[in-house]
Every structure is written in structure tokens, then in C-alpha cells.
PDB file of N, CA and C in Angstrom:
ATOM      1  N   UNK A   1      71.249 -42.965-179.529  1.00  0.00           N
ATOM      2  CA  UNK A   1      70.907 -43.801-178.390  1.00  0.00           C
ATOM      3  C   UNK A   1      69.424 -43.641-178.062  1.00  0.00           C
ATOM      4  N   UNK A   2      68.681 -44.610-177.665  1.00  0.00           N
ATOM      5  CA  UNK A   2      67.458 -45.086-177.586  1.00  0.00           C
ATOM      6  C   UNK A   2      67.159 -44.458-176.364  1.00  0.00           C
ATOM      7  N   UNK A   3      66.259 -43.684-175.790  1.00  0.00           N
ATOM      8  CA  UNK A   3      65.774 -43.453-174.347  1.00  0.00           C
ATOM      9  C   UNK A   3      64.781 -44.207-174.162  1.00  0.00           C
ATOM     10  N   UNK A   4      65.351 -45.035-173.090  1.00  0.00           N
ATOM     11  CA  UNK A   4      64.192 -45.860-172.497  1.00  0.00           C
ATOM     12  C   UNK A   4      63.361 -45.254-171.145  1.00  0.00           C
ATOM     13  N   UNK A   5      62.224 -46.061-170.835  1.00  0.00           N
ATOM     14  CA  UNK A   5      61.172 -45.762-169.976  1.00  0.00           C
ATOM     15  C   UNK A   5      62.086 -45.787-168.326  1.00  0.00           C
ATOM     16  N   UNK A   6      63.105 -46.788-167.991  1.00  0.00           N
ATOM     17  CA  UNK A   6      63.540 -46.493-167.145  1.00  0.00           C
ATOM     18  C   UNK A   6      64.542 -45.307-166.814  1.00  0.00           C
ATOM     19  N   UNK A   7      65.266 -44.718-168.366  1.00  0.00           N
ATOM     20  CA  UNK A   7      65.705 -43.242-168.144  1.00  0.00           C
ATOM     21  C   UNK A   7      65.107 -42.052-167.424  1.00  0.00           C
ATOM     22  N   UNK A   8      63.941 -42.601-167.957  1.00  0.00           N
ATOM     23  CA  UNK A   8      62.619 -41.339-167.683  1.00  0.00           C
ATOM     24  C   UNK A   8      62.184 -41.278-166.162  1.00  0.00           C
ATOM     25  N   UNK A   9      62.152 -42.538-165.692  1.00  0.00           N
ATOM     26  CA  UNK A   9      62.056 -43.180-164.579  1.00  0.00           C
ATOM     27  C   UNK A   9      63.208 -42.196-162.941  1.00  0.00           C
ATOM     28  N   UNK A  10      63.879 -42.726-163.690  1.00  0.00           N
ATOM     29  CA  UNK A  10      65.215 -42.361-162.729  1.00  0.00           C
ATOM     30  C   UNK A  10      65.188 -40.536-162.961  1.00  0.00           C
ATOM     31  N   UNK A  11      65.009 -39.855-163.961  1.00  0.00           N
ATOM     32  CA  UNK A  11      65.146 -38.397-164.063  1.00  0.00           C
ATOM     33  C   UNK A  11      64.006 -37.631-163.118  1.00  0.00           C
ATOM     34  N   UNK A  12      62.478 -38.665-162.721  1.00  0.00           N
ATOM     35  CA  UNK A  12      61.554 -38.099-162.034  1.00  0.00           C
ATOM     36  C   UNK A  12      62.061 -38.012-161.210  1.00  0.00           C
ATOM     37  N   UNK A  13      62.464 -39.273-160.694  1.00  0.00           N
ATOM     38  CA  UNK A  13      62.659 -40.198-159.191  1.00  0.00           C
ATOM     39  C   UNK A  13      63.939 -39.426-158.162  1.00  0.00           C
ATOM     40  N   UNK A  14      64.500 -38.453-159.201  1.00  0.00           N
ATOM     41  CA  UNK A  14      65.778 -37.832-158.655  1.00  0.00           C
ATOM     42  C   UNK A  14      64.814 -36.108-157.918  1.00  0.00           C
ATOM     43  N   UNK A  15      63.973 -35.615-158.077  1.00  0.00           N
ATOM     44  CA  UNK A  15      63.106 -35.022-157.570  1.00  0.00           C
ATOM     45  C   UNK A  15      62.482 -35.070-156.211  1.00  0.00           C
ATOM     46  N   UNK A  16      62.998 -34.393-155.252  1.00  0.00           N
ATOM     47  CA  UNK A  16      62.903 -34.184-153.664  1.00  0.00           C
ATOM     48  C   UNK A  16      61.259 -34.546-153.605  1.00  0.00           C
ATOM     49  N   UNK A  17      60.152 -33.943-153.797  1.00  0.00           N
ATOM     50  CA  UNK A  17      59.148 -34.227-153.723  1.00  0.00           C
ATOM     51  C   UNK A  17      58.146 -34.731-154.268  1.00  0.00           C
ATOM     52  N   UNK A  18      58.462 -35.259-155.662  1.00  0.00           N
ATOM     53  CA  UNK A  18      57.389 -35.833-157.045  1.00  0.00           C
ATOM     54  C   UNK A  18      58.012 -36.960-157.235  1.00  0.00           C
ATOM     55  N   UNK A  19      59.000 -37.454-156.648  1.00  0.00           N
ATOM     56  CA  UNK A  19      59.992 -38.754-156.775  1.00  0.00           C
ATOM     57  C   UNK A  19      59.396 -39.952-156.807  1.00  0.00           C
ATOM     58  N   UNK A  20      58.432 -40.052-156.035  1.00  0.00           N
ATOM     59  CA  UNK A  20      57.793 -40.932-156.115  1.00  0.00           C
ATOM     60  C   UNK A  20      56.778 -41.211-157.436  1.00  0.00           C
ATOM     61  N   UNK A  21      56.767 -40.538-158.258  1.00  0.00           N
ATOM     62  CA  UNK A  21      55.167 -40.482-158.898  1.00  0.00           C
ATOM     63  C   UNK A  21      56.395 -41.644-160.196  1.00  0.00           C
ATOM     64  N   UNK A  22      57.944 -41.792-160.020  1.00  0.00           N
ATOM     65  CA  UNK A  22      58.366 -42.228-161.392  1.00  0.00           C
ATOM     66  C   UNK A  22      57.680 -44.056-161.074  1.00  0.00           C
ATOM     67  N   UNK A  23      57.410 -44.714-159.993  1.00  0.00           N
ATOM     68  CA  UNK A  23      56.857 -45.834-160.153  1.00  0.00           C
ATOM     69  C   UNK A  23      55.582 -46.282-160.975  1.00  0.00           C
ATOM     70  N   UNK A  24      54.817 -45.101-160.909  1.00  0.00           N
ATOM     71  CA  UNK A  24      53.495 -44.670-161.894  1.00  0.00           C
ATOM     72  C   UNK A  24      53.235 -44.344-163.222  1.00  0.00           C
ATOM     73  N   UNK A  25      55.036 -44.454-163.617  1.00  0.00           N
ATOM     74  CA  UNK A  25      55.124 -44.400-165.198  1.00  0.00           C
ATOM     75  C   UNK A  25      54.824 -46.069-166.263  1.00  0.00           C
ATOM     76  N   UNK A  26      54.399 -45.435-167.225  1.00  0.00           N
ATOM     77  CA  UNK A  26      54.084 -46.810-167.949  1.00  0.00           C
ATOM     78  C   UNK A  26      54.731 -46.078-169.524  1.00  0.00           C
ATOM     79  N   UNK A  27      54.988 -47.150-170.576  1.00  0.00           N
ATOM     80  CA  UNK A  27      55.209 -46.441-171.543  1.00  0.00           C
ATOM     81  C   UNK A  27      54.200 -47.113-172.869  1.00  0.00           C
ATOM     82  N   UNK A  28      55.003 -45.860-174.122  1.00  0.00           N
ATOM     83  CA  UNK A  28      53.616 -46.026-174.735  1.00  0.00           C
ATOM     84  C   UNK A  28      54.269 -45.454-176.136  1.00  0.00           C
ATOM     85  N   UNK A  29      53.994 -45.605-177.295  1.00  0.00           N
ATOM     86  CA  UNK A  29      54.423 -44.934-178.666  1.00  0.00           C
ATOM     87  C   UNK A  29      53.504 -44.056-178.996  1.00  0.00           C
ATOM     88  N   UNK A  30      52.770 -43.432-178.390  1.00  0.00           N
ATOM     89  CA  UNK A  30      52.052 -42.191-179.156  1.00  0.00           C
ATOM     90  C   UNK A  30      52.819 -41.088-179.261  1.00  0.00           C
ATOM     91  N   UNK A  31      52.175 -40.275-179.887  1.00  0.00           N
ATOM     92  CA  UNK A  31      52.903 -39.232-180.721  1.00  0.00           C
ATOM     93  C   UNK A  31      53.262 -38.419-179.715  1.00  0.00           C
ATOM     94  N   UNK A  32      53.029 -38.113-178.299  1.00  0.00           N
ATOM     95  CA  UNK A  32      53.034 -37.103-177.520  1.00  0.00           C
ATOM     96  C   UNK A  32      54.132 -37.836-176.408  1.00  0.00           C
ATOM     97  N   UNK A  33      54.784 -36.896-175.617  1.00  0.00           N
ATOM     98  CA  UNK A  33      55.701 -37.309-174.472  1.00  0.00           C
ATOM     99  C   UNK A  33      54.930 -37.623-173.221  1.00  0.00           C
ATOM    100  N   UNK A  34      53.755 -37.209-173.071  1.00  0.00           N
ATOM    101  CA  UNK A  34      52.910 -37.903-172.079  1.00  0.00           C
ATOM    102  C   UNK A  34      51.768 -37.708-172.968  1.00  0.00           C
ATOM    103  N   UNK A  35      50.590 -38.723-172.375  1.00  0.00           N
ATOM    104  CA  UNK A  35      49.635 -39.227-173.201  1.00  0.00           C
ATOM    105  C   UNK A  35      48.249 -39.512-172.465  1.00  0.00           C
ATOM    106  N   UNK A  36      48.511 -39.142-171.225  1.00  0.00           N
ATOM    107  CA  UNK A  36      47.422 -39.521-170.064  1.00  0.00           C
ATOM    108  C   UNK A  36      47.189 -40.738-168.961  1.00  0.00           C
ATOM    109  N   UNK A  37      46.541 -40.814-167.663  1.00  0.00           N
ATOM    110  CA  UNK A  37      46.828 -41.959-167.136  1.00  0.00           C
ATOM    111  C   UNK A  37      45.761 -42.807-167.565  1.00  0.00           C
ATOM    112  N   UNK A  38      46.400 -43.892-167.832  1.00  0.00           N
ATOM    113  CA  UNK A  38      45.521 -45.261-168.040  1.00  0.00           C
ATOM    114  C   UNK A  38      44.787 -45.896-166.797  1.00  0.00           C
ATOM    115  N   UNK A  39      43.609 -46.898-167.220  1.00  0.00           N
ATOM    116  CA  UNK A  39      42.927 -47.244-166.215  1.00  0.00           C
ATOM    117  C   UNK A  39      43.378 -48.091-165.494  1.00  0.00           C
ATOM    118  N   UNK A  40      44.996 -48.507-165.168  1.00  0.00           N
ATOM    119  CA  UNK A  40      45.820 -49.372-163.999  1.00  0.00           C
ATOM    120  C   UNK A  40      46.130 -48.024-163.437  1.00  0.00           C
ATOM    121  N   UNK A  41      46.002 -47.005-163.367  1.00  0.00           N
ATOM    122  CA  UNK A  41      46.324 -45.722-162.861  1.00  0.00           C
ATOM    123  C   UNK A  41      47.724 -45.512-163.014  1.00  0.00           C
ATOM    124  N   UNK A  42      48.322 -45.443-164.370  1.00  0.00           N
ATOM    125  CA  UNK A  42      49.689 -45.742-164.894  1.00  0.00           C
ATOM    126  C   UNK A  42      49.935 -44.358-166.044  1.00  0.00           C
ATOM    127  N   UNK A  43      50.531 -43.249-165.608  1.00  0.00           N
ATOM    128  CA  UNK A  43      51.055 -42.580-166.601  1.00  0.00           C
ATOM    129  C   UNK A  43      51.629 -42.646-168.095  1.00  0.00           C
ATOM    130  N   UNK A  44      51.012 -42.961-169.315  1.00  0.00           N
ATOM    131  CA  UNK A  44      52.017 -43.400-170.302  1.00  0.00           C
ATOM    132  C   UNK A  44      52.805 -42.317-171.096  1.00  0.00           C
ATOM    133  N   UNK A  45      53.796 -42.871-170.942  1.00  0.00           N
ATOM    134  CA  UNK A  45      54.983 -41.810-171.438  1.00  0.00           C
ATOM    135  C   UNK A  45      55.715 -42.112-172.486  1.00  0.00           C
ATOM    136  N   UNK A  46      55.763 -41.279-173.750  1.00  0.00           N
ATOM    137  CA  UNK A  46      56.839 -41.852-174.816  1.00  0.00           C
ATOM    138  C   UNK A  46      57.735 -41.753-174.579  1.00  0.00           C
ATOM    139  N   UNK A  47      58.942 -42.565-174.334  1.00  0.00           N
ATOM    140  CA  UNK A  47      60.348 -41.986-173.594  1.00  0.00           C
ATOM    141  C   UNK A  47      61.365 -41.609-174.505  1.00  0.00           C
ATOM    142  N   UNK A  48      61.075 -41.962-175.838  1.00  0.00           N
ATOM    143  CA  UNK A  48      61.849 -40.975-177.113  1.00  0.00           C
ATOM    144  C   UNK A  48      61.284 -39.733-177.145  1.00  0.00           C
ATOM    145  N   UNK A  49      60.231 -39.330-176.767  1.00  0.00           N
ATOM    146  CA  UNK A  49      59.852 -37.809-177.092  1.00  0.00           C
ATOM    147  C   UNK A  49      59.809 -36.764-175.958  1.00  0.00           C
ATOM    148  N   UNK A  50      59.615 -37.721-174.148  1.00  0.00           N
ATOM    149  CA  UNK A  50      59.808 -37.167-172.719  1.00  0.00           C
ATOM    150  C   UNK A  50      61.325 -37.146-172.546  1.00  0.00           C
ATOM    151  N   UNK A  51      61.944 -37.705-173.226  1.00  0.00           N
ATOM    152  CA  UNK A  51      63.568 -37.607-173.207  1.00  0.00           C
ATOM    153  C   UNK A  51      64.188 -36.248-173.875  1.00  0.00           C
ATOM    154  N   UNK A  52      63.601 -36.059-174.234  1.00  0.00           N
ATOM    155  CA  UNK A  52      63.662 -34.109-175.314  1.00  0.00           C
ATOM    156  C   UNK A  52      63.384 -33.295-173.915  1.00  0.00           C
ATOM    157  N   UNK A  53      62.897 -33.821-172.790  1.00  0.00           N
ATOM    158  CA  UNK A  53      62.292 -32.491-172.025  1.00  0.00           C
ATOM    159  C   UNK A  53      63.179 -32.215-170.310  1.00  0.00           C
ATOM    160  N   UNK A  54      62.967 -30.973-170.646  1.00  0.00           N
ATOM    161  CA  UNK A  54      63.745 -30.738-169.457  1.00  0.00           C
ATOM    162  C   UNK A  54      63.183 -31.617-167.936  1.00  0.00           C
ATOM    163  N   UNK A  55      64.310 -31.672-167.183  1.00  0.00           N
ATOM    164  CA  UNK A  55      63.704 -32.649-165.717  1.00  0.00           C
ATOM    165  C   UNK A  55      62.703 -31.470-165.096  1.00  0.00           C
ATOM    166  N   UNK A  56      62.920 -30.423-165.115  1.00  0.00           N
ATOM    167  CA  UNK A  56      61.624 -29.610-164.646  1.00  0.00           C
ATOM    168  C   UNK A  56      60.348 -29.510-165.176  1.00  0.00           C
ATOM    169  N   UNK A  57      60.577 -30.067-166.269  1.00  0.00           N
ATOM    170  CA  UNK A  57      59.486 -29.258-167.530  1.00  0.00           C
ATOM    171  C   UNK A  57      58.652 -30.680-167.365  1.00  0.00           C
ATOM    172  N   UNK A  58      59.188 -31.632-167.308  1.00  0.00           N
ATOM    173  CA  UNK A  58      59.006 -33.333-167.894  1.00  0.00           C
ATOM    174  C   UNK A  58      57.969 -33.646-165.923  1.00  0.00           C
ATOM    175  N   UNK A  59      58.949 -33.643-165.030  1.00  0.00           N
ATOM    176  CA  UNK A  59      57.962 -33.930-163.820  1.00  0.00           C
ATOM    177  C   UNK A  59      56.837 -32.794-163.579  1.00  0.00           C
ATOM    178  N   UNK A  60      56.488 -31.362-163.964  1.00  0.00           N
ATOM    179  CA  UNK A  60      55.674 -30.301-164.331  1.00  0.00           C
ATOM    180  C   UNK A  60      54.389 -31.516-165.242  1.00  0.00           C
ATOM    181  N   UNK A  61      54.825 -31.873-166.446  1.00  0.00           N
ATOM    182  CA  UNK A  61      53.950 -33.196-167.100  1.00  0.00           C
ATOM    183  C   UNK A  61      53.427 -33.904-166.312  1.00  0.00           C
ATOM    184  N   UNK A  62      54.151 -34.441-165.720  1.00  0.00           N
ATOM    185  CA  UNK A  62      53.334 -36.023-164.790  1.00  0.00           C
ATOM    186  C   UNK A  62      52.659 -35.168-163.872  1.00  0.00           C
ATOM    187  N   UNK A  63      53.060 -34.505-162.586  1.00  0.00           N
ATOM    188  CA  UNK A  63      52.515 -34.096-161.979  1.00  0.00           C
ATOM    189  C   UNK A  63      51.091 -33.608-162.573  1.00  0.00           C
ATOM    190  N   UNK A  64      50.844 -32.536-163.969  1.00  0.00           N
ATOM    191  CA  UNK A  64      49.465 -32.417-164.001  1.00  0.00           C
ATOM    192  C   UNK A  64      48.888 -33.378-164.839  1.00  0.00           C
ATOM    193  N   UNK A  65      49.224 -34.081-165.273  1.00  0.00           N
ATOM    194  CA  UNK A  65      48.496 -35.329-166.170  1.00  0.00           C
ATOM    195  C   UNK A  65      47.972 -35.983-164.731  1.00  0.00           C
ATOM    196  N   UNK A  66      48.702 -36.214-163.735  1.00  0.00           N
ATOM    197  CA  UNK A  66      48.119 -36.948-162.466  1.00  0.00           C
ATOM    198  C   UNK A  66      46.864 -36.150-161.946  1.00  0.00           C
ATOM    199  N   UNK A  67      47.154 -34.882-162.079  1.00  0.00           N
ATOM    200  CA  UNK A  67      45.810 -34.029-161.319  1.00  0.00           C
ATOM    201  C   UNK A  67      44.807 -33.979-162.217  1.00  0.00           C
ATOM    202  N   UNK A  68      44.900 -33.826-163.768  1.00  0.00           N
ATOM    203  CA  UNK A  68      43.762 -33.990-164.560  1.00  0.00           C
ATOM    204  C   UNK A  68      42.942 -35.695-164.384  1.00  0.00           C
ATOM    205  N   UNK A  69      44.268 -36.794-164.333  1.00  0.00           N
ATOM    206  CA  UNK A  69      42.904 -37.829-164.107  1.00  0.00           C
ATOM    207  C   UNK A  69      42.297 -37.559-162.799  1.00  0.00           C
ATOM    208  N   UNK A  70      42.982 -37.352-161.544  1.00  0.00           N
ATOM    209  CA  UNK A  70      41.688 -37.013-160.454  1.00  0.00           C
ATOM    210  C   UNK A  70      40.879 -36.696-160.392  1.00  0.00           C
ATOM    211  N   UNK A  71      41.505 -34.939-161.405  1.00  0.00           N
ATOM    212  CA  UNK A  71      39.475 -34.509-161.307  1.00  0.00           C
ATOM    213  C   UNK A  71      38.621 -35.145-162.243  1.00  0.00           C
ATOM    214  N   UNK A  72      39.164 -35.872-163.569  1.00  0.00           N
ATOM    215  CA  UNK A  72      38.496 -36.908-164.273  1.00  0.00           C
ATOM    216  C   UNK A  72      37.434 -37.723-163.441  1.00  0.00           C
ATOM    217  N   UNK A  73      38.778 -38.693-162.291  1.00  0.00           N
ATOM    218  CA  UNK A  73      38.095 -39.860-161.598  1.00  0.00           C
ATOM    219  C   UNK A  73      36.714 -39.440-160.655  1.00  0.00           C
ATOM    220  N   UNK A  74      37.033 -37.952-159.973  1.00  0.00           N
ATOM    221  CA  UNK A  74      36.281 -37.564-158.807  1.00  0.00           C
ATOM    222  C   UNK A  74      34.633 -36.615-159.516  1.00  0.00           C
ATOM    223  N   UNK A  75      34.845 -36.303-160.577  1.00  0.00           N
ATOM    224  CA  UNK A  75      33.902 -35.874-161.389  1.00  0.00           C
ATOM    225  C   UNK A  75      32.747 -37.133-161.552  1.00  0.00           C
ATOM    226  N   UNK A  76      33.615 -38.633-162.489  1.00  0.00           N
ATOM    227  CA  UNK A  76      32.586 -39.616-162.532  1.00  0.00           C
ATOM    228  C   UNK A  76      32.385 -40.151-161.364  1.00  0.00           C
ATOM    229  N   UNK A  77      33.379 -39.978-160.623  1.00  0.00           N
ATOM    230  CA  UNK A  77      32.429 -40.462-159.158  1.00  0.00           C
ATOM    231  C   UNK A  77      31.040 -39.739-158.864  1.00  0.00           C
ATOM    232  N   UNK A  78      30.877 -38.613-159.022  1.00  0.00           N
ATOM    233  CA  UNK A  78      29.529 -37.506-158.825  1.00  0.00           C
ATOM    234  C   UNK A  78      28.405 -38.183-159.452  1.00  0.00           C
ATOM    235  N   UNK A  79      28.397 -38.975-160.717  1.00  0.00           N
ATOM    236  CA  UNK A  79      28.037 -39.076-161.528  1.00  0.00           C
ATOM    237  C   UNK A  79      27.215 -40.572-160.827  1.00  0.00           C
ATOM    238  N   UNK A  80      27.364 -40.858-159.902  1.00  0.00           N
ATOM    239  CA  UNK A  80      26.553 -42.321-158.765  1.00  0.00           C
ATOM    240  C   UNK A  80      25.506 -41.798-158.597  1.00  0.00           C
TER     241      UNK A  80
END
């Protein structure tokens, strides 16, 4: 059976406090289960390979893929 992006979706979204971040998922075929946020500010996630990962381990992912683009975004902001 195929894991789709809305599986992945619903496994964040079940999470008391990061629940929200599953609207911010986007998906994507690269080789990795997360892959970084894109410039619509969209998480891309392989959902055949984030489907291997535990619901702790998998929102642990988004959550710091989200904090690495910040300090990404807030770094080139300096950069004005």
C-alpha cells in the first residue's frame, strides 16, 4: 500500500501541539523523507519514505526543518 501525503498529514495533525504545522506539508519524490521548506513556505515530504518513521521521530523532522528555514530566512534578512 502506497502512503500518501495526506497519511502523513493526519499522523502530524494528531499531535497536541505541532498539529498544526501538517497544513504546511507539501510533497515531493526525493530521496529523503523530508527535504526542506520550499519558497511557498511548504515542507516537502516524501510520504513513501516519512511513512517508515515513527509519529515522534517524523513531527521531531518538520518541526526542525521549520526552524532551520527561519534561521535561513532571518539570516538573509540581515543581509539588507
Amino acid at each position: 500500500m502506497r502512503t500518501k501525503l495526506s497519511d502523513i498529514q493526519e499522523r502530524v495533525r494528531k499531535h497536541p501541539r505541532w498539529g498544526y504545522l501538517a497544513t504546511m506539508l507539501g510533497e515531493t519524490e526525493i530521496e529523503q523523507p523530508t527535504a526542506g521548506v520550499n519558497f511557498q513556505g511548504l515542507l516537502l515530504v516524501n510520504p513513501e519514505l516519512a511513512g517508515e518513521l515513527s509519529s515522534a521521530v517524523l513531527v521531531k523532522r518538520v518541526r526542525e526543518e521549520f526552524k532551520v528555514a527561519l534561521e535561513l530566512r532571518d539570516g538573509v534578512r540581515g543581509f539588507n
